[in-house]
C-alpha atoms as a PDB file:
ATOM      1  CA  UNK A   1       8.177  -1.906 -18.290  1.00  0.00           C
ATOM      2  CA  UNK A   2       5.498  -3.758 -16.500  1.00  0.00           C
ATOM      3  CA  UNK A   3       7.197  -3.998 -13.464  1.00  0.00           C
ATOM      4  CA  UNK A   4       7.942  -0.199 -13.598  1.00  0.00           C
ATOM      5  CA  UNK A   5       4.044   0.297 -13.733  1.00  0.00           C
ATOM      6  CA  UNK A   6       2.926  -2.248 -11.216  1.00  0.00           C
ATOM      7  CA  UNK A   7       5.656  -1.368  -8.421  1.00  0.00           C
ATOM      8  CA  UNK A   8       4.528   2.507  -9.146  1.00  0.00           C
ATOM      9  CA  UNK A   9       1.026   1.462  -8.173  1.00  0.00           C
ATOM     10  CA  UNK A  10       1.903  -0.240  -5.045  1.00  0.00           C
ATOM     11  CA  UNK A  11       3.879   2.797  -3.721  1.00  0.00           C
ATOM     12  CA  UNK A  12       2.096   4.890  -0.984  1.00  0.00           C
ATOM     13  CA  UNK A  13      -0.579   2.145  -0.768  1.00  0.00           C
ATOM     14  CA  UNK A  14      -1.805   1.763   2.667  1.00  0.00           C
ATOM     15  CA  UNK A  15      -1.448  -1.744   4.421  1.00  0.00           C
ATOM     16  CA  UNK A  16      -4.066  -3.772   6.262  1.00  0.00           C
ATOM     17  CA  UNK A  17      -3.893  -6.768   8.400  1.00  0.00           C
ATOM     18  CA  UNK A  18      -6.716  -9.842   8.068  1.00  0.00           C
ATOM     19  CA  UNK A  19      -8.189  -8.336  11.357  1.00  0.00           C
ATOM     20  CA  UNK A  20      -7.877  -5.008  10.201  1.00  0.00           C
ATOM     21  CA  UNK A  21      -5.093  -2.957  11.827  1.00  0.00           C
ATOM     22  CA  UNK A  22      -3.945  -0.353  10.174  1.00  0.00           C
ATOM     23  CA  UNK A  23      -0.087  -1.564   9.479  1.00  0.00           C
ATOM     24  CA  UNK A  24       1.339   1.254   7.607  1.00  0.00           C
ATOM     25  CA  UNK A  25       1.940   2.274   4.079  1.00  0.00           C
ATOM     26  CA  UNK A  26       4.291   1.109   0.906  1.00  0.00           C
ATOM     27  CA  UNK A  27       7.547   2.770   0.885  1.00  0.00           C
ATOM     28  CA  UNK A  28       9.882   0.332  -1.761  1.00  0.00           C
ATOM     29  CA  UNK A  29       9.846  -3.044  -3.040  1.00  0.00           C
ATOM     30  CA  UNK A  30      12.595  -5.909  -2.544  1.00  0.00           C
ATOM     31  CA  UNK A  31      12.876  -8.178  -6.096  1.00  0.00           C
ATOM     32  CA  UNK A  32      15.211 -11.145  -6.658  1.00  0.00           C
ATOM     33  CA  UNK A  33      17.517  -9.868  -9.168  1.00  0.00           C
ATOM     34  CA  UNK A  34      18.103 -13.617 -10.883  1.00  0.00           C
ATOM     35  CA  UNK A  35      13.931 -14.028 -11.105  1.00  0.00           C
ATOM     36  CA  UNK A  36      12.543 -10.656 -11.054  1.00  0.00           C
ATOM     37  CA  UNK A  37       9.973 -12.386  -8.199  1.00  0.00           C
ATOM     38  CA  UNK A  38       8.808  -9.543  -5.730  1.00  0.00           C
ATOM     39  CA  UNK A  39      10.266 -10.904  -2.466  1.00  0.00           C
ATOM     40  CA  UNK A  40       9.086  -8.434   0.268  1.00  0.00           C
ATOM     41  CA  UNK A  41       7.477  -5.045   0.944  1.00  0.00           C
ATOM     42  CA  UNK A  42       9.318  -1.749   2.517  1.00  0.00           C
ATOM     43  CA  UNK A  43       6.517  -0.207   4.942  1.00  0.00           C
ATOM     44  CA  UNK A  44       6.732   2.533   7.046  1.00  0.00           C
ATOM     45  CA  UNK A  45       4.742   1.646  10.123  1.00  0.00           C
ATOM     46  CA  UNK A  46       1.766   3.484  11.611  1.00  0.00           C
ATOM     47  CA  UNK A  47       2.515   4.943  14.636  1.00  0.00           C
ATOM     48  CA  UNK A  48      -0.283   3.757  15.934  1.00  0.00           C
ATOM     49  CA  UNK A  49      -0.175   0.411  15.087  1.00  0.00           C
ATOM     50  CA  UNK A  50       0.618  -1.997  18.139  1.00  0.00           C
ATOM     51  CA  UNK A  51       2.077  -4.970  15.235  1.00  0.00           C
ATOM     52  CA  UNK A  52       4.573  -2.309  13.775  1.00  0.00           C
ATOM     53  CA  UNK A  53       5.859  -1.504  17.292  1.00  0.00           C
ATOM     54  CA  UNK A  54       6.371  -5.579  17.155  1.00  0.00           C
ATOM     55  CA  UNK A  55       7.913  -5.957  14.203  1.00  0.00           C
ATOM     56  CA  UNK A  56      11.704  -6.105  13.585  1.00  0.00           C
ATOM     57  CA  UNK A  57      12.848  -2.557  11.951  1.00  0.00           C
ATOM     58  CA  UNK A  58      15.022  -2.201   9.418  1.00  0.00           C
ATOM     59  CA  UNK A  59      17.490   1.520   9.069  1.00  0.00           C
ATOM     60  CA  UNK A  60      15.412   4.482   9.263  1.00  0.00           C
ATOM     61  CA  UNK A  61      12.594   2.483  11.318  1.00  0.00           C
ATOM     62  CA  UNK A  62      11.192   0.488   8.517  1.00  0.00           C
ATOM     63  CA  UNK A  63       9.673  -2.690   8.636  1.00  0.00           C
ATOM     64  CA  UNK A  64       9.692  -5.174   5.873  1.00  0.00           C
ATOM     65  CA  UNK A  65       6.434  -7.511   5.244  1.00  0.00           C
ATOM     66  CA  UNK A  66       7.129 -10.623   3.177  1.00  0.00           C
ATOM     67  CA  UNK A  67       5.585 -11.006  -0.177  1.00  0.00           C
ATOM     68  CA  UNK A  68       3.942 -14.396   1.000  1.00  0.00           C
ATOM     69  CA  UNK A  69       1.735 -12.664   3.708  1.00  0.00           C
ATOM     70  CA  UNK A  70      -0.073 -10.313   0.930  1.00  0.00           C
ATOM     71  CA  UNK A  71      -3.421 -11.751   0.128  1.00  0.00           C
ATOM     72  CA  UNK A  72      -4.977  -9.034  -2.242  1.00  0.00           C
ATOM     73  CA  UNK A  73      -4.526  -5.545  -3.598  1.00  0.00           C
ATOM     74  CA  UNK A  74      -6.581  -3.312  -4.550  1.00  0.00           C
ATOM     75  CA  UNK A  75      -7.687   0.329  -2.836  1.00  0.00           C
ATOM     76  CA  UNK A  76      -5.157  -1.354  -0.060  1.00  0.00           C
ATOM     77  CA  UNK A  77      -2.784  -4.180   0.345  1.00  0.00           C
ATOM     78  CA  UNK A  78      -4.223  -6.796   2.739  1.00  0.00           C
ATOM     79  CA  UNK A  79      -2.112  -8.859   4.581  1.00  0.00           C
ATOM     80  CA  UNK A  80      -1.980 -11.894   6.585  1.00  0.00           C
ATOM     81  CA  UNK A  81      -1.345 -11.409  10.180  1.00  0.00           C
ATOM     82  CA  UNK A  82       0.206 -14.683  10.486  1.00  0.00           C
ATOM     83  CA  UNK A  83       2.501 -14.502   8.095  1.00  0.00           C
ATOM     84  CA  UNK A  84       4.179 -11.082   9.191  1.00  0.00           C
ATOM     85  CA  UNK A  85       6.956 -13.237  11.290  1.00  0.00           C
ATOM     86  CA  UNK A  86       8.005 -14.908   8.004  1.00  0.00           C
END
């Protein structure tokens, strides 16, 4: 149950980089099925951003941002910028 809650919190939650580009927004969540560890983060990418653009897409032109490069959450998920290529 507390993963239920948690994941539904994350979803739709806008994502930031360290130096603050806008890098899109939550769309699903990829766990390891033998741990239950959140491994990476569905995003759909901001147009806008120049990092998406970058970024190797996945079907439907999402990206996917590795667990290890989120630093906090709270009103948004920050991420590190380095980290993205992971």
């Amino acid at each position: 149950m507390v993963k239920y809650v948690i994941a539904k919190q994350l979803s739709g939650k806008r994502i930031i980089t360290t130096d603050g580009e806008d890098l899109g927004r939550v769309v699903d969540l990829y766990f390891n099925e033998l741990t239950g560890k959140l491994e990476g983060i569905l995003v759909e990418p901001n147009p806008d951003s120049t990092l998406a653009a970058m970024a190797k897409k996945e079907g439907g032109g999402l990206i996917t941002v590795p667990y290890t490069a989120v630093l906090n959450v709270k009103d948004v998920m920050v991420v590190d910028r380095r980290n993205l290529a992971q």
